[in-house]
C-alpha atoms as a PDB file:
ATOM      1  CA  UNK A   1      50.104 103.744  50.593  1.00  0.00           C
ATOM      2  CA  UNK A   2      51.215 107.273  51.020  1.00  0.00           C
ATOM      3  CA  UNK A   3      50.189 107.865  54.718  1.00  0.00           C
ATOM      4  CA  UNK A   4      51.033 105.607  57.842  1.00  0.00           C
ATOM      5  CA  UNK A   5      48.211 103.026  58.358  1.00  0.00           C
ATOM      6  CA  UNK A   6      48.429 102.887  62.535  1.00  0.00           C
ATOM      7  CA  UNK A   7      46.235 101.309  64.693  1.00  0.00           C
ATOM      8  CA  UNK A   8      45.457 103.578  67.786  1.00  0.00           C
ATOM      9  CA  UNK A   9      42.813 102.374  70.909  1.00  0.00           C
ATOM     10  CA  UNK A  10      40.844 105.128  73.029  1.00  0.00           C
ATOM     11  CA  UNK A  11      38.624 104.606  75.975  1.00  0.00           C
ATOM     12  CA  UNK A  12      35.433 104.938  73.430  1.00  0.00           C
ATOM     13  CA  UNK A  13      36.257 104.276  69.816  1.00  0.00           C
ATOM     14  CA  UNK A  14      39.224 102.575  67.499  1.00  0.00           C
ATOM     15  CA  UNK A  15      40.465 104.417  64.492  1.00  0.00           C
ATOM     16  CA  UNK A  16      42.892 104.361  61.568  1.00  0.00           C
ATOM     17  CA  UNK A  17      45.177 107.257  60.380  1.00  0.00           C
ATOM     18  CA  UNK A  18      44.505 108.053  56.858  1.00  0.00           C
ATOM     19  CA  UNK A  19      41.177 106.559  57.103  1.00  0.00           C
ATOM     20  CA  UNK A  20      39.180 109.904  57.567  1.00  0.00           C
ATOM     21  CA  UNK A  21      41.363 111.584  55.178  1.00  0.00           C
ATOM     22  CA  UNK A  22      40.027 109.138  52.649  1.00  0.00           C
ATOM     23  CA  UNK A  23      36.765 109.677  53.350  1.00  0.00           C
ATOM     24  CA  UNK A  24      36.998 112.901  53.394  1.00  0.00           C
ATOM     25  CA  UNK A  25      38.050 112.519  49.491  1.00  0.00           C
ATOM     26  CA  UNK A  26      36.119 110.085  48.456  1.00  0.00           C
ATOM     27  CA  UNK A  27      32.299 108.777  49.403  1.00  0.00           C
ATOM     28  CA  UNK A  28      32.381 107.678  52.833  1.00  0.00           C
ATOM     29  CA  UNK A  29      30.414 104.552  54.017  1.00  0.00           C
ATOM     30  CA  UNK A  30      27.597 106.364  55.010  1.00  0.00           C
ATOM     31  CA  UNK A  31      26.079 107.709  51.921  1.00  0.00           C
ATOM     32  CA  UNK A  32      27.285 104.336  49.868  1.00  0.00           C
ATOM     33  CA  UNK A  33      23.863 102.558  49.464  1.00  0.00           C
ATOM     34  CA  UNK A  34      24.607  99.051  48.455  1.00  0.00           C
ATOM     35  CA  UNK A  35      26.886  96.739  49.560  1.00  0.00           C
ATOM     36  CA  UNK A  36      28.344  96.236  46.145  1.00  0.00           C
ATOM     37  CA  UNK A  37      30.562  99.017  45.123  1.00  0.00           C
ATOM     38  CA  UNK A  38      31.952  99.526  41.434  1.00  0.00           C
ATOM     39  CA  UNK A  39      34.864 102.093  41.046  1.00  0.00           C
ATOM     40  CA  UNK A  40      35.336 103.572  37.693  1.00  0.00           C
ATOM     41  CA  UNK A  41      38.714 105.917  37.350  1.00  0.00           C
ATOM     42  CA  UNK A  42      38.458 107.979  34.562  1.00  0.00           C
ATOM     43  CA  UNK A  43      41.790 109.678  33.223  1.00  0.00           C
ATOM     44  CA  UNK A  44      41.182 112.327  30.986  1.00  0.00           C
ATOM     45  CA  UNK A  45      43.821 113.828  28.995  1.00  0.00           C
ATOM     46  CA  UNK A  46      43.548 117.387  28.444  1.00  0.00           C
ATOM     47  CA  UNK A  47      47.024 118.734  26.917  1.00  0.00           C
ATOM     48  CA  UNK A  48      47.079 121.267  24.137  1.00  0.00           C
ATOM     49  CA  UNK A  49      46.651 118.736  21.208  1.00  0.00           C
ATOM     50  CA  UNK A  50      42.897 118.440  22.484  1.00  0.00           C
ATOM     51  CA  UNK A  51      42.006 122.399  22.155  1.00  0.00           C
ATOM     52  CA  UNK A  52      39.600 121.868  18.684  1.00  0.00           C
ATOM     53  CA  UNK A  53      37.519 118.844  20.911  1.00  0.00           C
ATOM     54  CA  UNK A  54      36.664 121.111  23.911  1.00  0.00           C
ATOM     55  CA  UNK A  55      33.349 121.535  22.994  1.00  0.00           C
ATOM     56  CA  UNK A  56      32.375 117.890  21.930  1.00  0.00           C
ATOM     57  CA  UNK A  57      34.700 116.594  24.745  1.00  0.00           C
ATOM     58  CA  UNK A  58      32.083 118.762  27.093  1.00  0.00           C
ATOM     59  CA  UNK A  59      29.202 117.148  25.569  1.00  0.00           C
ATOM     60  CA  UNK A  60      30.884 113.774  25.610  1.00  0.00           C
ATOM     61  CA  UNK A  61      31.061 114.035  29.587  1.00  0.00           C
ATOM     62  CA  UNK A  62      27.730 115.154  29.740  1.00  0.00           C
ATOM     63  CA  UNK A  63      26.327 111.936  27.826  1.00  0.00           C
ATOM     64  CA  UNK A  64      28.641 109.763  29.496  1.00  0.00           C
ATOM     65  CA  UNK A  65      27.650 111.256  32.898  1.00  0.00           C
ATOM     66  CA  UNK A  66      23.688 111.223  32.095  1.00  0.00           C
ATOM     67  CA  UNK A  67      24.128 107.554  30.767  1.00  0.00           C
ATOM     68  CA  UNK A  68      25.673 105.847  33.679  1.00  0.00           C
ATOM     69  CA  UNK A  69      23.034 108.389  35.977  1.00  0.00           C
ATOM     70  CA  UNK A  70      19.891 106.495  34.245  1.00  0.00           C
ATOM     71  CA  UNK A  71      21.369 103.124  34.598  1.00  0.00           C
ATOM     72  CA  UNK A  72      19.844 100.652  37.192  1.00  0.00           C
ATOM     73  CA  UNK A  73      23.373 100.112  38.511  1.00  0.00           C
ATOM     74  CA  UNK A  74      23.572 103.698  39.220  1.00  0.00           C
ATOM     75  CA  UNK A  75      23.521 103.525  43.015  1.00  0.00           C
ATOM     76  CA  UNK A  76      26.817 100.735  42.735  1.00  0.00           C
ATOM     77  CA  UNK A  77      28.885 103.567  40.505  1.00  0.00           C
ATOM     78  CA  UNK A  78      31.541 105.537  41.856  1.00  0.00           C
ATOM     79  CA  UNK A  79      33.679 107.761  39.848  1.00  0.00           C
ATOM     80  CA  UNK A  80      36.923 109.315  39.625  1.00  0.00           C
ATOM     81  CA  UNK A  81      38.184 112.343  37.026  1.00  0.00           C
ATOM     82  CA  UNK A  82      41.608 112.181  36.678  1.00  0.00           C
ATOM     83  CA  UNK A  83      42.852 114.953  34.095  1.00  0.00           C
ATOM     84  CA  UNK A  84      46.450 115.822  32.845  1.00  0.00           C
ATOM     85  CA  UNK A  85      48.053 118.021  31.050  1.00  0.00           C
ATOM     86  CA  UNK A  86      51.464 119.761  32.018  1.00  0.00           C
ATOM     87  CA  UNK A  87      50.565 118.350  35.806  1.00  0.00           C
ATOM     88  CA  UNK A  88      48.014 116.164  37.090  1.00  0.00           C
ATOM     89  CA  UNK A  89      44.554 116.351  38.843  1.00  0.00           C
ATOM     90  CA  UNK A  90      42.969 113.075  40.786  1.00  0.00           C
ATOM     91  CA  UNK A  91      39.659 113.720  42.390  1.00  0.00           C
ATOM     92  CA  UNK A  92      37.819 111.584  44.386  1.00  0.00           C
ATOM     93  CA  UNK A  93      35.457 108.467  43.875  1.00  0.00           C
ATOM     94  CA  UNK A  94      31.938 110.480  43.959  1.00  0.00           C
ATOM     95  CA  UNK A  95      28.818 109.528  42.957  1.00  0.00           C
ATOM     96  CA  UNK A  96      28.132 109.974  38.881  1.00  0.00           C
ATOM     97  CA  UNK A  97      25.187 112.829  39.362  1.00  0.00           C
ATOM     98  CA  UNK A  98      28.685 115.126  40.846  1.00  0.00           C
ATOM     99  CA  UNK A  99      30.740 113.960  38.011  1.00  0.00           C
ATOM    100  CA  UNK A 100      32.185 117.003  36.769  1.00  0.00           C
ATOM    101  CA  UNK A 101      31.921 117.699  32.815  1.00  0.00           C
ATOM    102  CA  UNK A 102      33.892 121.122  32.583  1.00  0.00           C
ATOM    103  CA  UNK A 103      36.827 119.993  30.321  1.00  0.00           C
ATOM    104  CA  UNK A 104      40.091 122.759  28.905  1.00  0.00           C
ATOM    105  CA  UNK A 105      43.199 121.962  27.290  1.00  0.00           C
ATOM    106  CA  UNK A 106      46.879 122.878  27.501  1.00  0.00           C
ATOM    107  CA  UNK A 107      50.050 121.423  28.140  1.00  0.00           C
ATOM    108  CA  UNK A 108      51.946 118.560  27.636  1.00  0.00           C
ATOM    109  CA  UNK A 109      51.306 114.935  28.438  1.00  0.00           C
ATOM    110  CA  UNK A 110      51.715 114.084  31.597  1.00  0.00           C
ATOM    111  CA  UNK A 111      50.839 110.019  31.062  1.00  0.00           C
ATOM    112  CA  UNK A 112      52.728 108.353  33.267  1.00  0.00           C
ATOM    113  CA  UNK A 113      52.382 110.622  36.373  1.00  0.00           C
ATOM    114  CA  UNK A 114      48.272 110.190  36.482  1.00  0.00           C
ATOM    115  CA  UNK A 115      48.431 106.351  36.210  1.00  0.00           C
ATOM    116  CA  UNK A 116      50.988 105.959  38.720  1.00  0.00           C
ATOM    117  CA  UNK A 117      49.125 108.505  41.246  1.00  0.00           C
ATOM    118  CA  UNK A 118      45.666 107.069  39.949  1.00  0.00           C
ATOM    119  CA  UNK A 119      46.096 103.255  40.821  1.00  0.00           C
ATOM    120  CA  UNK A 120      47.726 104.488  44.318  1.00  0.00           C
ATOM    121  CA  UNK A 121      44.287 106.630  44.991  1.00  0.00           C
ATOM    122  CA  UNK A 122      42.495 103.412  43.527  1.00  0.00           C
ATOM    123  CA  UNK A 123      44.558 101.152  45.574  1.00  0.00           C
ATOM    124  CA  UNK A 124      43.831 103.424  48.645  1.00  0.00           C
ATOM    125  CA  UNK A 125      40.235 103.537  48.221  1.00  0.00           C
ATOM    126  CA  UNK A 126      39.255  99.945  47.473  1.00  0.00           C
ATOM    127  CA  UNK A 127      41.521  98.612  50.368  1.00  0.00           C
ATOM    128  CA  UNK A 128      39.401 101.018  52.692  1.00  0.00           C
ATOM    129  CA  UNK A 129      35.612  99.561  51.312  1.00  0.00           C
ATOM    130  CA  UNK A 130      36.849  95.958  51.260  1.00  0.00           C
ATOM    131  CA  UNK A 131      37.677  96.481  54.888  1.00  0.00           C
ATOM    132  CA  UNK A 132      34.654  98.123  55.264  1.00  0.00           C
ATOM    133  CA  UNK A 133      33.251  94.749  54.594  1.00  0.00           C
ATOM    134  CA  UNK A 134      32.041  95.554  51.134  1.00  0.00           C
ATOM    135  CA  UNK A 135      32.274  93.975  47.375  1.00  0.00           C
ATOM    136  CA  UNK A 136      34.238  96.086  45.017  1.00  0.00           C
ATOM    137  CA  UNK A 137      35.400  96.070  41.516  1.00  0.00           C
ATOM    138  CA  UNK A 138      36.830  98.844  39.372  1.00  0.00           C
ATOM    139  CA  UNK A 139      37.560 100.035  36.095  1.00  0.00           C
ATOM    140  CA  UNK A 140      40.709 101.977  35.528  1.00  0.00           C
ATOM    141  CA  UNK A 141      40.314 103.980  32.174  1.00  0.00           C
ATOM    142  CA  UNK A 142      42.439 106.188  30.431  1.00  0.00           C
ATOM    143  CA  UNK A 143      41.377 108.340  27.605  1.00  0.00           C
ATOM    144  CA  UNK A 144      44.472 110.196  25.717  1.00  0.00           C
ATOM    145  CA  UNK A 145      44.937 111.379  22.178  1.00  0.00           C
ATOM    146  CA  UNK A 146      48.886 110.423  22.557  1.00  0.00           C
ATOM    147  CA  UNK A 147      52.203 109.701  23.901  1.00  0.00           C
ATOM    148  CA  UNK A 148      53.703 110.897  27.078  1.00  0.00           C
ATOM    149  CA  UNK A 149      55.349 114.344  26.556  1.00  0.00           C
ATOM    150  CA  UNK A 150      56.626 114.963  30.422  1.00  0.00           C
ATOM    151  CA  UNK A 151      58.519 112.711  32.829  1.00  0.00           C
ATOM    152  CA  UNK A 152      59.905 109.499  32.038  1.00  0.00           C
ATOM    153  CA  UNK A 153      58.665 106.972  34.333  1.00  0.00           C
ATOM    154  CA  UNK A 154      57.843 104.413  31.944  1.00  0.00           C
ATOM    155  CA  UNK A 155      58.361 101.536  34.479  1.00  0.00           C
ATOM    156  CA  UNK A 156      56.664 103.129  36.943  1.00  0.00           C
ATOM    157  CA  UNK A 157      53.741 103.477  35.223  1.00  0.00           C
ATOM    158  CA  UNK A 158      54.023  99.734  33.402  1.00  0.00           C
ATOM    159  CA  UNK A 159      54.323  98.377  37.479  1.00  0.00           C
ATOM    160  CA  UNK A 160      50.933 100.343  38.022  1.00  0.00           C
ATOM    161  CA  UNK A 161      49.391  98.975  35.808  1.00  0.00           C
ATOM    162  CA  UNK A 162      50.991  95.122  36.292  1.00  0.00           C
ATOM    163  CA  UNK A 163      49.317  95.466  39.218  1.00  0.00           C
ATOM    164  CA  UNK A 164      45.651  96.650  38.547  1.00  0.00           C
ATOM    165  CA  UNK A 165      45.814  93.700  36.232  1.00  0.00           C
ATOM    166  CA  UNK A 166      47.392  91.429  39.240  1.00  0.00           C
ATOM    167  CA  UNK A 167      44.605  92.526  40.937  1.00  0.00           C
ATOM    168  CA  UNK A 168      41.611  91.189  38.264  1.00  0.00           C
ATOM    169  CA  UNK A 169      41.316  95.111  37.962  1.00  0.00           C
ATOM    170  CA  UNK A 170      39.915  96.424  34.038  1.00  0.00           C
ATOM    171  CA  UNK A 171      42.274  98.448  32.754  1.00  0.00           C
ATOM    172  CA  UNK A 172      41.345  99.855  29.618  1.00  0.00           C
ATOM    173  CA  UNK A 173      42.714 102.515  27.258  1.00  0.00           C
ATOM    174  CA  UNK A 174      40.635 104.976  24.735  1.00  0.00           C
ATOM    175  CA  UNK A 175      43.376 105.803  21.958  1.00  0.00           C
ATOM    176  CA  UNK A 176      42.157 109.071  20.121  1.00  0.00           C
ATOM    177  CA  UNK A 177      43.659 109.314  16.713  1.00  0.00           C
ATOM    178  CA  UNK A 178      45.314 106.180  17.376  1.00  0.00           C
ATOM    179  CA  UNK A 179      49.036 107.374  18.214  1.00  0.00           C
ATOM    180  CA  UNK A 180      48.813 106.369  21.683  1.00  0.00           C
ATOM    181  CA  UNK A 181      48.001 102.470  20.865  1.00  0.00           C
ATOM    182  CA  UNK A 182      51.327 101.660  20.966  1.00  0.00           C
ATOM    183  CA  UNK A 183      52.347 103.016  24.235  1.00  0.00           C
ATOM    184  CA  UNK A 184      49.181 101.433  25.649  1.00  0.00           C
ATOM    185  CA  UNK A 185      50.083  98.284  24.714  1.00  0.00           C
ATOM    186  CA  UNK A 186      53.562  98.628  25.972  1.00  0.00           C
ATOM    187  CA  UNK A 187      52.130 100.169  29.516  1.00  0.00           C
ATOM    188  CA  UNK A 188      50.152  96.457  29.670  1.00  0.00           C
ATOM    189  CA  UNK A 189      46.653  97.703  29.132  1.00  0.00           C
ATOM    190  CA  UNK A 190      44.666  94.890  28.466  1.00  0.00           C
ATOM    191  CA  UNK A 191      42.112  96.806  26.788  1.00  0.00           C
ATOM    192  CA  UNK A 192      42.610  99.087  23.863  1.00  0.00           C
ATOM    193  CA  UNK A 193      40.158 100.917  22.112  1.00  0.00           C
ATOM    194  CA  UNK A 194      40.869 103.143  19.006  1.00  0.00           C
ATOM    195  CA  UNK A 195      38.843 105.707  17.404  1.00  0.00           C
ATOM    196  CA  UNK A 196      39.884 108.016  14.550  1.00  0.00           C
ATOM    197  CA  UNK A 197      40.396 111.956  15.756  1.00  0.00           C
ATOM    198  CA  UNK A 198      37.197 113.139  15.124  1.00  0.00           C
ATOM    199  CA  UNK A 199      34.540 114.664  16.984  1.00  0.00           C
ATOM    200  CA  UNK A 200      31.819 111.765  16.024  1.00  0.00           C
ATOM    201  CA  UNK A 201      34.500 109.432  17.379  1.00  0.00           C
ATOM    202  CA  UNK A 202      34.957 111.138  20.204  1.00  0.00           C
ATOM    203  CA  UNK A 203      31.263 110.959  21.129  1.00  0.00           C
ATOM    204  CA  UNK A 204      31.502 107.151  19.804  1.00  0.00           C
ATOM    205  CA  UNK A 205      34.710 106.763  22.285  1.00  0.00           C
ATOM    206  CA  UNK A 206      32.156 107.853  25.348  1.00  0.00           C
ATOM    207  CA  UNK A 207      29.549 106.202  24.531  1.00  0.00           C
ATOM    208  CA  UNK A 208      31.376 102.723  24.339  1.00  0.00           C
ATOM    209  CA  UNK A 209      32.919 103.569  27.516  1.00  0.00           C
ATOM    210  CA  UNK A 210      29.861 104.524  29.696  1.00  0.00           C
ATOM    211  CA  UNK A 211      28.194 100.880  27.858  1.00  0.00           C
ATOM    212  CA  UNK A 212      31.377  98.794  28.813  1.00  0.00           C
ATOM    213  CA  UNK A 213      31.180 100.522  32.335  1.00  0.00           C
ATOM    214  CA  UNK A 214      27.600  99.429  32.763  1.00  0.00           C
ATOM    215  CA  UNK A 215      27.664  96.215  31.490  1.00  0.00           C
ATOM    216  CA  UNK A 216      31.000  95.658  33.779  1.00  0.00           C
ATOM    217  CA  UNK A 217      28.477  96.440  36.883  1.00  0.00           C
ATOM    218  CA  UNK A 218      26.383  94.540  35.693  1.00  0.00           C
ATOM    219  CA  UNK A 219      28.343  91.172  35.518  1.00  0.00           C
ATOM    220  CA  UNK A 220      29.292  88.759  38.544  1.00  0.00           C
ATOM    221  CA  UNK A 221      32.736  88.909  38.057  1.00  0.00           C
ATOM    222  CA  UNK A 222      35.641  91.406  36.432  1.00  0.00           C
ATOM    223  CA  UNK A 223      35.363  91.434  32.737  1.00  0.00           C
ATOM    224  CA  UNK A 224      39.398  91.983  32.097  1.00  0.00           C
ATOM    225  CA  UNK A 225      39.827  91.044  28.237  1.00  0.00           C
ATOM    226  CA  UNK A 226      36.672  91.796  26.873  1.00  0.00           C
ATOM    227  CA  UNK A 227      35.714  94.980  28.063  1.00  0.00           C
ATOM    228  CA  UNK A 228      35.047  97.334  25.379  1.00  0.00           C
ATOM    229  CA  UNK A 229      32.799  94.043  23.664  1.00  0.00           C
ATOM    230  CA  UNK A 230      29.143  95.322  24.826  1.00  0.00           C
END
């Protein structure tokens, strides 16, 4: 973990550093309201390649979004968007009614960086509910219409994801036009998912993903290899 996780003792209260900064990003305990928590990361490519889907890929948050909203596991459902393009952008785990749906393009690919900074926000977040006391499982999803096109941590990014799957947690991988299969499979996704570059698939892609994420909370236990089977 990125900051320093030291145990410091006052006269009145017991705190750790980092711990308020990840509240502070994420849903803090407080407004959580079940004990079982499911974290869905959402990484949502945006480069150039995208710019004819902005419209449907708008609409496909929206119903992906609304969908998970009128579930009965809604109040267990935390989300993070993850976008790249050129750079990277990892928000916090919020609940789904302040997902955000606004989508652009531009850029290159910037594959590797978000799964490597996602699973260490993931990582970061889980560790701090579990200790928290509560249940968690997670999804870890990536959505991109192809290969990496800046930086060149491949092993970085295979070691992220290694360890989501160490960790019994879904990692899963929407290929959009089907050129990024490959690389998915190389990267050790476990769950692969491809749909034809179109804008019905794209609303297809969405809507098994917001199914497989409900059905997921729905079930006792982590469904790794079958995911995307609703």
């Amino acid at each position: 973990m990125a900051e320093r996780m030291l145990q410091h003792r006052t006269d009145t209260e017991i705190w750790i550093d980092g711990l308020d900064q990840t509240e502070m990003i994420n849903t803090s305990v407080e407004e959580i309201d079940s004990e079982n928590v499911n974290l869905i990361f959402v990484g949502i490519d945006r480069s150039s390649s995208m710019w004819r889907f902005e419209a449907d890929m708008k609409k496909a948050l929206e119903d992906f979004r609304d969908a998970l909203g009128a579930s009965g596991e809604a109040d267990e459902i935390l989300v993070a968007r993850a976008d790249f393009s050129g750079d990277i952008s990892v928000g916090g785990y919020r609940k789904i009614q302040e997902f955000d749906t606004n989508y652009t393009t531009g850029g290159c690919t910037a594959l590797y960086d978000v799964i490597q900074e996602g699973c260490r926000k993931l990582k970061e977040y889980r560790d701090f509910l579990k200790n928290e006391g509560m249940r968690v499982k997670a999804v870890f999803a990536i959505f991109s219409d192809g290969e990496n096109t800046i930086g060149n941590d491949f092993s970085g990014a295979a070691r992220s994801v290694a360890y989501l799957n160490g960790e019994e947690i879904v990692t899963a991988f929407v290929s959009f036009g089907g050129e990024a299969s490959k690389t998915a499979g190389d990267l050790g996704f476990r769950n692969i998912l491809d749909v034809s570059s179109s804008a019905t698939e794209l609303r297809r892609a969405f809507n098994c993903l917001s199914r497989s994420v409900i059905e997921h909370s729905r079930s006792v236990l982590s469904r790794q290899d079958d995911f995307f089977v609703v």
